[in-house]
Protein backbone atom coordinates (compact mmCIF):
# COMPACT_ATOMS: atom_id res chain seq x y z
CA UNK A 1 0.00 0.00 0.00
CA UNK A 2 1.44 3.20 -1.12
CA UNK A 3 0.41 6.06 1.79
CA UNK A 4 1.29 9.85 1.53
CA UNK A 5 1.53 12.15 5.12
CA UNK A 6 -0.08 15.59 3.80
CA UNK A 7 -0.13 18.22 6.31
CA UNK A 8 -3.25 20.58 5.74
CA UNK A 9 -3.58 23.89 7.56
CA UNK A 10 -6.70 24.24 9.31
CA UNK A 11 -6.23 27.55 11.36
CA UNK A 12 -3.48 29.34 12.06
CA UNK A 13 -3.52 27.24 15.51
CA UNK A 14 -4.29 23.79 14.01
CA UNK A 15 -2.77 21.56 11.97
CA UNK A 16 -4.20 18.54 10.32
CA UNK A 17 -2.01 15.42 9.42
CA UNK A 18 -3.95 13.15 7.09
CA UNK A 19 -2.31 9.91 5.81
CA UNK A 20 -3.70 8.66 2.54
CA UNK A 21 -4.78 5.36 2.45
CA UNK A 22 -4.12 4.63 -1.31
CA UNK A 23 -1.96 5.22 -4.09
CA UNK A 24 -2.97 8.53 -6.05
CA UNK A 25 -1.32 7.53 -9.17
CA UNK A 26 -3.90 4.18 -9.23
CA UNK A 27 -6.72 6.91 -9.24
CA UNK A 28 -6.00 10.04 -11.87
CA UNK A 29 -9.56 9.03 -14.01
CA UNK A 30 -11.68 7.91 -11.01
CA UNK A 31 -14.91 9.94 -10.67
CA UNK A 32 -14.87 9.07 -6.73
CA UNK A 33 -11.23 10.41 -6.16
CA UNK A 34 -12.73 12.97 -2.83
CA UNK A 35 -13.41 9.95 -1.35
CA UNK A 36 -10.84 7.84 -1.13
CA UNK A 37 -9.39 6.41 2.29
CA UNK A 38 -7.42 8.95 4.75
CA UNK A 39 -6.15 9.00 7.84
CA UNK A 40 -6.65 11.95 10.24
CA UNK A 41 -3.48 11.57 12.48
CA UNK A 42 -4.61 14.60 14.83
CA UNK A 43 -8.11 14.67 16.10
CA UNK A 44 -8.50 13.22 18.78
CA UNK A 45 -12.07 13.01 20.54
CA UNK A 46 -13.51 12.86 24.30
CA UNK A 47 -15.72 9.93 25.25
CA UNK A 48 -19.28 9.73 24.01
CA UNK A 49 -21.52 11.23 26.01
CA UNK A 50 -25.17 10.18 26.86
CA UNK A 51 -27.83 11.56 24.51
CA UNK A 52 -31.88 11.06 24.78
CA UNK A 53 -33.15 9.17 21.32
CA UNK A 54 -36.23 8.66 20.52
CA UNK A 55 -36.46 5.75 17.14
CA UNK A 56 -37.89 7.20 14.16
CA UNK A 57 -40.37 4.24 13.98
CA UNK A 58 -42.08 4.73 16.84
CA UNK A 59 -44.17 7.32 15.32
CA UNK A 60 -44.54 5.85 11.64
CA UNK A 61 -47.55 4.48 10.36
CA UNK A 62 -47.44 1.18 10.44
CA UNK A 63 -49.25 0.45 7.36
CA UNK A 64 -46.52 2.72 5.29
CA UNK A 65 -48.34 4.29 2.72
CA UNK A 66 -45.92 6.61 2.19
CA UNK A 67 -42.84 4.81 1.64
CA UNK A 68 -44.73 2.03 -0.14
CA UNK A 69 -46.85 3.58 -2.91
CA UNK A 70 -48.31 1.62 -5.88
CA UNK A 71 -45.45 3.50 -8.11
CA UNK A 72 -43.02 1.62 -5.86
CA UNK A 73 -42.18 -2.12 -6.20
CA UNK A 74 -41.33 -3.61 -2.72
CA UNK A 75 -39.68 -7.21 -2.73
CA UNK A 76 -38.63 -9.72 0.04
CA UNK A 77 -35.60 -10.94 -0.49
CA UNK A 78 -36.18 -14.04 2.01
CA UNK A 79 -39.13 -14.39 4.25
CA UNK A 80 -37.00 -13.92 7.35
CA UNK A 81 -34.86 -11.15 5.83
CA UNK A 82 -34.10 -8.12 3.50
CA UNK A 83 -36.13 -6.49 1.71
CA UNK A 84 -35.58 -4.52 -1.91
CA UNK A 85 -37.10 -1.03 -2.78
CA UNK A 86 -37.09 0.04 -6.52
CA UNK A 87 -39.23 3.38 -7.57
CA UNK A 88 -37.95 6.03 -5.06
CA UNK A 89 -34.97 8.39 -4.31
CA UNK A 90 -33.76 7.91 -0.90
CA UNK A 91 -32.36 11.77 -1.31
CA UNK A 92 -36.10 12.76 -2.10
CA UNK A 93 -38.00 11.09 0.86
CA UNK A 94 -40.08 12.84 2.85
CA UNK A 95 -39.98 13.25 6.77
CA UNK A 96 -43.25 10.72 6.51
CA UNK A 97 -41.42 8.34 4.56
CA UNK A 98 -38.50 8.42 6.27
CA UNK A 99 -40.11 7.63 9.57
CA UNK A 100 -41.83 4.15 7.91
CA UNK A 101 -38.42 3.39 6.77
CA UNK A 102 -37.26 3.45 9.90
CA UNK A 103 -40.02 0.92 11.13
CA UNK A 104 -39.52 -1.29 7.74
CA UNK A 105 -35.52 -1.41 8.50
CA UNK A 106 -36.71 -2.58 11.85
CA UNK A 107 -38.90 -5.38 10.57
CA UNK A 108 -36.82 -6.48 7.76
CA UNK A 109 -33.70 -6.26 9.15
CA UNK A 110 -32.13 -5.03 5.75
CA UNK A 111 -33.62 -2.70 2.94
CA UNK A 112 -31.58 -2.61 -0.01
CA UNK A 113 -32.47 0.70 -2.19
CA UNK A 114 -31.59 0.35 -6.53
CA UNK A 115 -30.93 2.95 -8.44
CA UNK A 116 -30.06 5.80 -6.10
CA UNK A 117 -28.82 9.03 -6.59
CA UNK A 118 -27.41 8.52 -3.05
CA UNK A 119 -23.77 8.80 -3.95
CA UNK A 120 -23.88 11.87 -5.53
CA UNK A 121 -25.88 14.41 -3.30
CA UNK A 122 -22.50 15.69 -1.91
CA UNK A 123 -21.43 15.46 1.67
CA UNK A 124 -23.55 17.32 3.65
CA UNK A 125 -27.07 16.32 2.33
CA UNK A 126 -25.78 12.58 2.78
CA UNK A 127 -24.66 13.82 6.58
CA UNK A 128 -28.01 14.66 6.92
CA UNK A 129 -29.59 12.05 5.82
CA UNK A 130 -27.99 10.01 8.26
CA UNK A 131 -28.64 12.73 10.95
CA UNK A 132 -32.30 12.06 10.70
CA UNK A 133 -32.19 9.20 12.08
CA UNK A 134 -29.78 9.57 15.39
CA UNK A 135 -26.11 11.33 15.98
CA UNK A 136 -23.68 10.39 13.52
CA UNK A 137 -20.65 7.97 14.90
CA UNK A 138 -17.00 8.21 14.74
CA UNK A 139 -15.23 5.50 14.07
CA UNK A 140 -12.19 4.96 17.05
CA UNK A 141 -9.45 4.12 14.35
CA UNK A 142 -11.20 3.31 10.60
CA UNK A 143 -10.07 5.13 7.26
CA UNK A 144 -12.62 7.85 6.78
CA UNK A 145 -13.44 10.36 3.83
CA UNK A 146 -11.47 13.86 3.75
CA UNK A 147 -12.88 16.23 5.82
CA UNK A 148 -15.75 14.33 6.51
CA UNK A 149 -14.85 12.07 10.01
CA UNK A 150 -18.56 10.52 9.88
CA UNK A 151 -18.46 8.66 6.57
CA UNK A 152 -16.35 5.52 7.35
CA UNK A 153 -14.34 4.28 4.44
CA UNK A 154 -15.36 0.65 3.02
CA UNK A 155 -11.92 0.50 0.56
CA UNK A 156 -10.55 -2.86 -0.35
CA UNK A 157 -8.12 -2.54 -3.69
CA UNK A 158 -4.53 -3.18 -4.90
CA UNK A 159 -2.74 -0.54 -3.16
CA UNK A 160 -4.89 -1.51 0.49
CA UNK A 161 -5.30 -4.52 1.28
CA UNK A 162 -5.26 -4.04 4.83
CA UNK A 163 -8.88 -5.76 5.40
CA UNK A 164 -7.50 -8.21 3.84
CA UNK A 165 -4.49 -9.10 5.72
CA UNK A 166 -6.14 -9.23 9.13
CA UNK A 167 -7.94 -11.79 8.42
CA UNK A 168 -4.95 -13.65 6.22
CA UNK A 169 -4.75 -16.29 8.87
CA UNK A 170 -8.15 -17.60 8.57
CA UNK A 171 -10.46 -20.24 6.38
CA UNK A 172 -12.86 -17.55 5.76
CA UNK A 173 -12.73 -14.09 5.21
CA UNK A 174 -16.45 -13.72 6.39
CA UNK A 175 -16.95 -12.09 9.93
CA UNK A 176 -20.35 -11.13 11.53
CA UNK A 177 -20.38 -8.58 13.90
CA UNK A 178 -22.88 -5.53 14.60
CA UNK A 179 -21.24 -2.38 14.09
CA UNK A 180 -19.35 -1.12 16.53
CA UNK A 181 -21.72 -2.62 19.69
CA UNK A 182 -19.05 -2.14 22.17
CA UNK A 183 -20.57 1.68 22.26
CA UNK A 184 -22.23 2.74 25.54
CA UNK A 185 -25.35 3.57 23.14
CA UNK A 186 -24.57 1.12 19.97
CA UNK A 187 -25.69 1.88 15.91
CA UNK A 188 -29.32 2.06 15.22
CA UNK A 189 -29.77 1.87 11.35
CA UNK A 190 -26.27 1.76 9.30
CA UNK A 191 -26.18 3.43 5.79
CA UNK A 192 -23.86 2.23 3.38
CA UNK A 193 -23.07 3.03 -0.41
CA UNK A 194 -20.62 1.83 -2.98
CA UNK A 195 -18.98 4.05 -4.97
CA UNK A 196 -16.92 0.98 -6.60
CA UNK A 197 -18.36 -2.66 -7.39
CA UNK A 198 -16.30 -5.34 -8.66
CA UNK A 199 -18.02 -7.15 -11.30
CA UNK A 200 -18.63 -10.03 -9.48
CA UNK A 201 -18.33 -10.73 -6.12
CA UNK A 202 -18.06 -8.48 -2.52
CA UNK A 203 -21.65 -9.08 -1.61
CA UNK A 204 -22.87 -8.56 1.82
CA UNK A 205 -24.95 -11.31 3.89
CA UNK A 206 -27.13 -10.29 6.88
CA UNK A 207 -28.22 -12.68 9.43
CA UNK A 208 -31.48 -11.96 11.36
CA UNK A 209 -30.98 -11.40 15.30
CA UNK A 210 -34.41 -11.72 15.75
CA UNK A 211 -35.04 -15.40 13.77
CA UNK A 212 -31.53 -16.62 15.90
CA UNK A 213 -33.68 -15.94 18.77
CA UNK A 214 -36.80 -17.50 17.80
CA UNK A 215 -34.82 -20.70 16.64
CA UNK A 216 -33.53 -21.09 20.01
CA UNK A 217 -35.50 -23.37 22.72
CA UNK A 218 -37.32 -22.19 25.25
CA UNK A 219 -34.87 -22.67 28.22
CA UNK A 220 -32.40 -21.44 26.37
CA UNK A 221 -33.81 -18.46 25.68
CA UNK A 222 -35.38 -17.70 29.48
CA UNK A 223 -31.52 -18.47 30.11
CA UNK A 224 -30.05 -15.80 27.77
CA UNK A 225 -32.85 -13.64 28.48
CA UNK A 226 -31.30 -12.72 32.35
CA UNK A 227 -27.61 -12.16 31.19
CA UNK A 228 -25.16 -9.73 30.03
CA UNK A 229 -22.53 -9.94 27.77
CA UNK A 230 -19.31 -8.00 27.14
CA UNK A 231 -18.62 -5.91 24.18
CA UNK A 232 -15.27 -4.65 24.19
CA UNK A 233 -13.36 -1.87 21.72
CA UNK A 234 -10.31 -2.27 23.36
CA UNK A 235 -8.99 -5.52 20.70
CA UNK A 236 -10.01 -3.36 17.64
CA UNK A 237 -8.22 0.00 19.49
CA UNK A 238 -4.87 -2.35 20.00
CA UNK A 239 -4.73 -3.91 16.99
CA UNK A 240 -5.17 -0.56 15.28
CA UNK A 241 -1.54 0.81 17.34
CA UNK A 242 0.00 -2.16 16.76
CA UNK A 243 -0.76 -1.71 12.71
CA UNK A 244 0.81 1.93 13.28
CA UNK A 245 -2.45 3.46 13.33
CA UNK A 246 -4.09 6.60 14.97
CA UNK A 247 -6.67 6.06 17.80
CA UNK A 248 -9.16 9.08 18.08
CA UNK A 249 -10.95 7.99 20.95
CA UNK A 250 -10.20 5.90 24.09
CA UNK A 251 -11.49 2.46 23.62
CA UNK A 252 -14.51 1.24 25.47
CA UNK A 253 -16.67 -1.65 27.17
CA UNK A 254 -20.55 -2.38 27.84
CA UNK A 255 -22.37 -4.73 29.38
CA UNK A 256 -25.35 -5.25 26.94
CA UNK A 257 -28.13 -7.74 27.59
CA UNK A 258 -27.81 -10.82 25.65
CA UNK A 259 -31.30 -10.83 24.35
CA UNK A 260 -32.87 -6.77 23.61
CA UNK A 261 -36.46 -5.12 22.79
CA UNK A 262 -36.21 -3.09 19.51
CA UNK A 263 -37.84 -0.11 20.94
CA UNK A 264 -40.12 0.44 17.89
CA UNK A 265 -41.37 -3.19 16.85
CA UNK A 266 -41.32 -4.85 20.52
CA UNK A 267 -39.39 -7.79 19.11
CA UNK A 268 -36.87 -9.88 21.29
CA UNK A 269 -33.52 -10.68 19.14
CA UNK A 270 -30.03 -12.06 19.87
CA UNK A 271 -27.79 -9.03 20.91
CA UNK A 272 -24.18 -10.40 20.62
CA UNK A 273 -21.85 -10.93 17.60
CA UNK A 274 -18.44 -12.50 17.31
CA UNK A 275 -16.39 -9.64 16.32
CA UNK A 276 -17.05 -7.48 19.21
CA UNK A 277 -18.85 -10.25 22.11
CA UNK A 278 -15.56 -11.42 24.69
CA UNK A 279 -17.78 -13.09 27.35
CA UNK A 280 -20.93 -13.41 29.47
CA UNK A 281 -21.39 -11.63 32.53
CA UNK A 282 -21.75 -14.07 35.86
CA UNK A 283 -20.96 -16.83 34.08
CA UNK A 284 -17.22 -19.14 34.27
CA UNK A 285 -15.10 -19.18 31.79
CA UNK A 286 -15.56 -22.72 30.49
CA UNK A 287 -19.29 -21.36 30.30
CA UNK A 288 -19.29 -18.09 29.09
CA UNK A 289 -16.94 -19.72 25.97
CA UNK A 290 -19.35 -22.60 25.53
CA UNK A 291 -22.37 -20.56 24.85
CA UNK A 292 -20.77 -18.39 23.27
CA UNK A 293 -19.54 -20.24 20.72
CA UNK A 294 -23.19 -22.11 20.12
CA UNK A 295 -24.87 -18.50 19.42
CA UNK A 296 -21.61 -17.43 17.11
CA UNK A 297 -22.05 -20.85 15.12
CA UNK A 298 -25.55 -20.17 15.30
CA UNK A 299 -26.14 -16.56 13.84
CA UNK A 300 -23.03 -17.41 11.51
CA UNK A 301 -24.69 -20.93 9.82
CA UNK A 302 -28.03 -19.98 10.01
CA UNK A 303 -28.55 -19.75 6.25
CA UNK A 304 -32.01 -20.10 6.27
CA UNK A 305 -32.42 -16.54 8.50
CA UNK A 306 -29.70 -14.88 6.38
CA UNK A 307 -29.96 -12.67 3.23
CA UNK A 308 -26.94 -12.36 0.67
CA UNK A 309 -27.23 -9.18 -1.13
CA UNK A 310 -25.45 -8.52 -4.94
CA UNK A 311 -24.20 -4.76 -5.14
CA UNK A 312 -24.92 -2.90 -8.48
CA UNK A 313 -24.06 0.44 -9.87
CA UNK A 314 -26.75 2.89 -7.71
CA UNK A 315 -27.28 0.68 -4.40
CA UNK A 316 -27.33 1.46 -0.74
CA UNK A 317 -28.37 -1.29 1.83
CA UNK A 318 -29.78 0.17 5.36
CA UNK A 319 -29.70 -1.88 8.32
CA UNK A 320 -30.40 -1.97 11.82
CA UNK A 321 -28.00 -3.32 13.99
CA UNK A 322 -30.25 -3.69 16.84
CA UNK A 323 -31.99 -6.81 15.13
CA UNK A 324 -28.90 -8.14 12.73
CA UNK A 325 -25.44 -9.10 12.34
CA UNK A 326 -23.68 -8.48 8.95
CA UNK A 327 -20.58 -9.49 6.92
CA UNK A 328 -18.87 -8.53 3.90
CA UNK A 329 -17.70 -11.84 1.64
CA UNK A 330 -13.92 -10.72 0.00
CA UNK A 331 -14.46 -13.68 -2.65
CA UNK A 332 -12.67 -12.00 -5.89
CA UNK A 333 -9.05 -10.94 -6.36
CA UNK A 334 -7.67 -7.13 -6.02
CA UNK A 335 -5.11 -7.58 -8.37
CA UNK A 336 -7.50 -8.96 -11.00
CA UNK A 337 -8.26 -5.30 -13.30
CA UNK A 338 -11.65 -7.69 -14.34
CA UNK A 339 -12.88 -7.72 -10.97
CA UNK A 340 -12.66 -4.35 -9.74
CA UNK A 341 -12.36 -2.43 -7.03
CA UNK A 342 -14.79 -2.37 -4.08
CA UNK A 343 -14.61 1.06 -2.47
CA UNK A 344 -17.71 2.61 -0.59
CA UNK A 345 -18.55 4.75 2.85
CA UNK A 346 -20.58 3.89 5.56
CA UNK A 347 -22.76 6.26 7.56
CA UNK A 348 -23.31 4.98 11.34
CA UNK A 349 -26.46 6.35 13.57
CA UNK A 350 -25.92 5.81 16.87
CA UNK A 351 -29.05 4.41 19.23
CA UNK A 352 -30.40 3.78 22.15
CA UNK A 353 -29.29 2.08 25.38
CA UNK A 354 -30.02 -1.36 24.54
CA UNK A 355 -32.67 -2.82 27.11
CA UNK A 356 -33.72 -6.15 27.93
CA UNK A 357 -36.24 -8.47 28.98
CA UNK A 358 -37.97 -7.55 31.97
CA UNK A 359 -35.99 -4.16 32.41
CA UNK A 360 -32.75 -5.46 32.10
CA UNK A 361 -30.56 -2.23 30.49
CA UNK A 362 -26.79 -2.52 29.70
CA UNK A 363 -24.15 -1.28 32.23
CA UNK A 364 -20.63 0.30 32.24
């Protein structure tokens, strides 16, 4: 990976390091080019601080006339999961429709928009977009987009490989996980948009939290439904130094409840995920690994609860991490010019404290 230190004068009493993330050469004709992967080696951010949210969906109506007109062709992609829109701009929805796509991310899990303008509104209008729906994260360490902290970089090519290589040592390069649920208040819905799709290949797959808890038996689930697990930042802040790169916020742990109540649909689903999940509260180790690694097997196997979703030119998938776990499949070759690159940027809204069954709320 070829990476550039730029130094960028902010004020006269700031300066802002930024370390590209690619090779500029690579990029001369590529429409996308204020996008591509940087570093901010600077900022540096205090801890997140508690915020009052209220979900979108809780004030849709339920029936989603709005969102779903006749002019618009809604399609389950699986009857467990996922969901494809076709017919409507998500930069021209109203506050209405917004608000039922809240609730219809909830229930589906996944909504998958074609032929959006999305990617091209600019910076700001996608920032708001976002903004509708709850604060914007900030990732601790990821690659983001110039100036723009909130829109995490998706960027997998020739000259960055670096998703690749940390997960070099494994069978599979697959790896659920909920975004970033080691937050105090984790992601509500996630937004994210390629800019670059390889031909064939780099699909995402969703599994449904909510079916992984309905699959489970009954005394497993009252079991799961009194316990807290452990989300922890601190592996993905280490690894990050270790790799030489900039942490912008001190890493930190929750104890969420294993099983949580969307706020807006009621439902019970699974709340733990193996990238960010280290153990269960109360329990020994032997135990806590045990279970563990029945609900990782679990959410990752469960094929008949998961969706796989095929990017094309004009796509953005929106997701709620409260009811899902999702994972990106690297299954085609970076160095092949007939594959492509797979470049995009992900916009995070963060949510609610997650609370259990029978008033069980996470701790810290």
């Amino acid at each position: 990976m070829s990476t550039t230190a730029t130094t960028i004068k902010e004020t006269e009493e700031q300066i802002l390091k930024l370390t590209l993330a690619y090779d500029k050469e690579i990029h001369d004709q590529y429409k996308y080019t204020h996008y591509l992967p940087v570093y901010d080696e600077k900022t540096f951010f205090p801890p997140i601080q508690p915020f009052d949210f209220v979900d979108r969906g809780l004030v849709a109506n339920k029936a989603k006339p709005n969102l779903l007109a006749p002019s618009v062709t809604h399609t389950k992609l699986t009857p467990v999961i996922g969901s494809e829109i076709r017919g409507l701009q998500l930069s021209q929805l109203s506050d209405l429709q917004k608000d039922e796509l809240a609730l219809l991310i909830a229930e589906r899990g996944v909504v998958v928009f074609r032929d959006q303008d999305f990617k091209d509104i600019g910076f700001d209008a996608q920032k708001a977009f976002g903004r509708y729906f709850g604060p914007l994260h900030i990732h601790q360490v990821g690659a983001h987009v110039k100036d723009n902290l909130e829109l995490h970089n998706i960027y997998l090519g020739p000259d960055n490989e670096y998703r690749n290589q940390r997960r070099s040592n494994r069978l599979t390069s697959t790896g659920y996980h909920s975004d970033v649920s080691y937050e105090h208040q984790p992601p509500g819905i996630t937004i994210l948009t390629l800019l670059s799709v390889p031909s064939t290949g780099g699909d995402t797959a969703w599994a449904s939290q909510t079916a992984a808890y309905q699959r489970l038996s009954p005394p497993i689930q009252a079991l799961l439904e009194g316990l807290r697990a452990e989300h922890s930042g601190y592996p993905q802040a280490e690894g990050a130094k270790r790799d030489g790169k900039f942490v912008r916020r001190d890493p930190v742990k929750s104890e969420h409840p294993i099983v949580r109540i969307h706020p807006a649909t009621g439902q019970k689903a699974l709340f733990v995920n193996p990238g960010f999940t280290k153990r269960i509260i109360g329990l020994k180790d032997e135990e806590s690994e045990a279970l563990l690694k029945l609900l990782f097997r679990h959410i990752s196997g469960g094929q008949d609860f998961q969706v796989r979703v095929k990017w094309e030119e004009g796509t953005v998938a929106l997701w709620d991490n409260r009811v899902t776990a999702h994972t990106a499949l690297t299954d085609y070759n970076v160095h092949n010019p007939q594959e492509g690159l797979r470049h995009g940027f992900r916009i995070t809204t963060q949510g609610d404290v997650p609370k259990g069954v029978n008033g069980l709320e996470s701790v810290w």
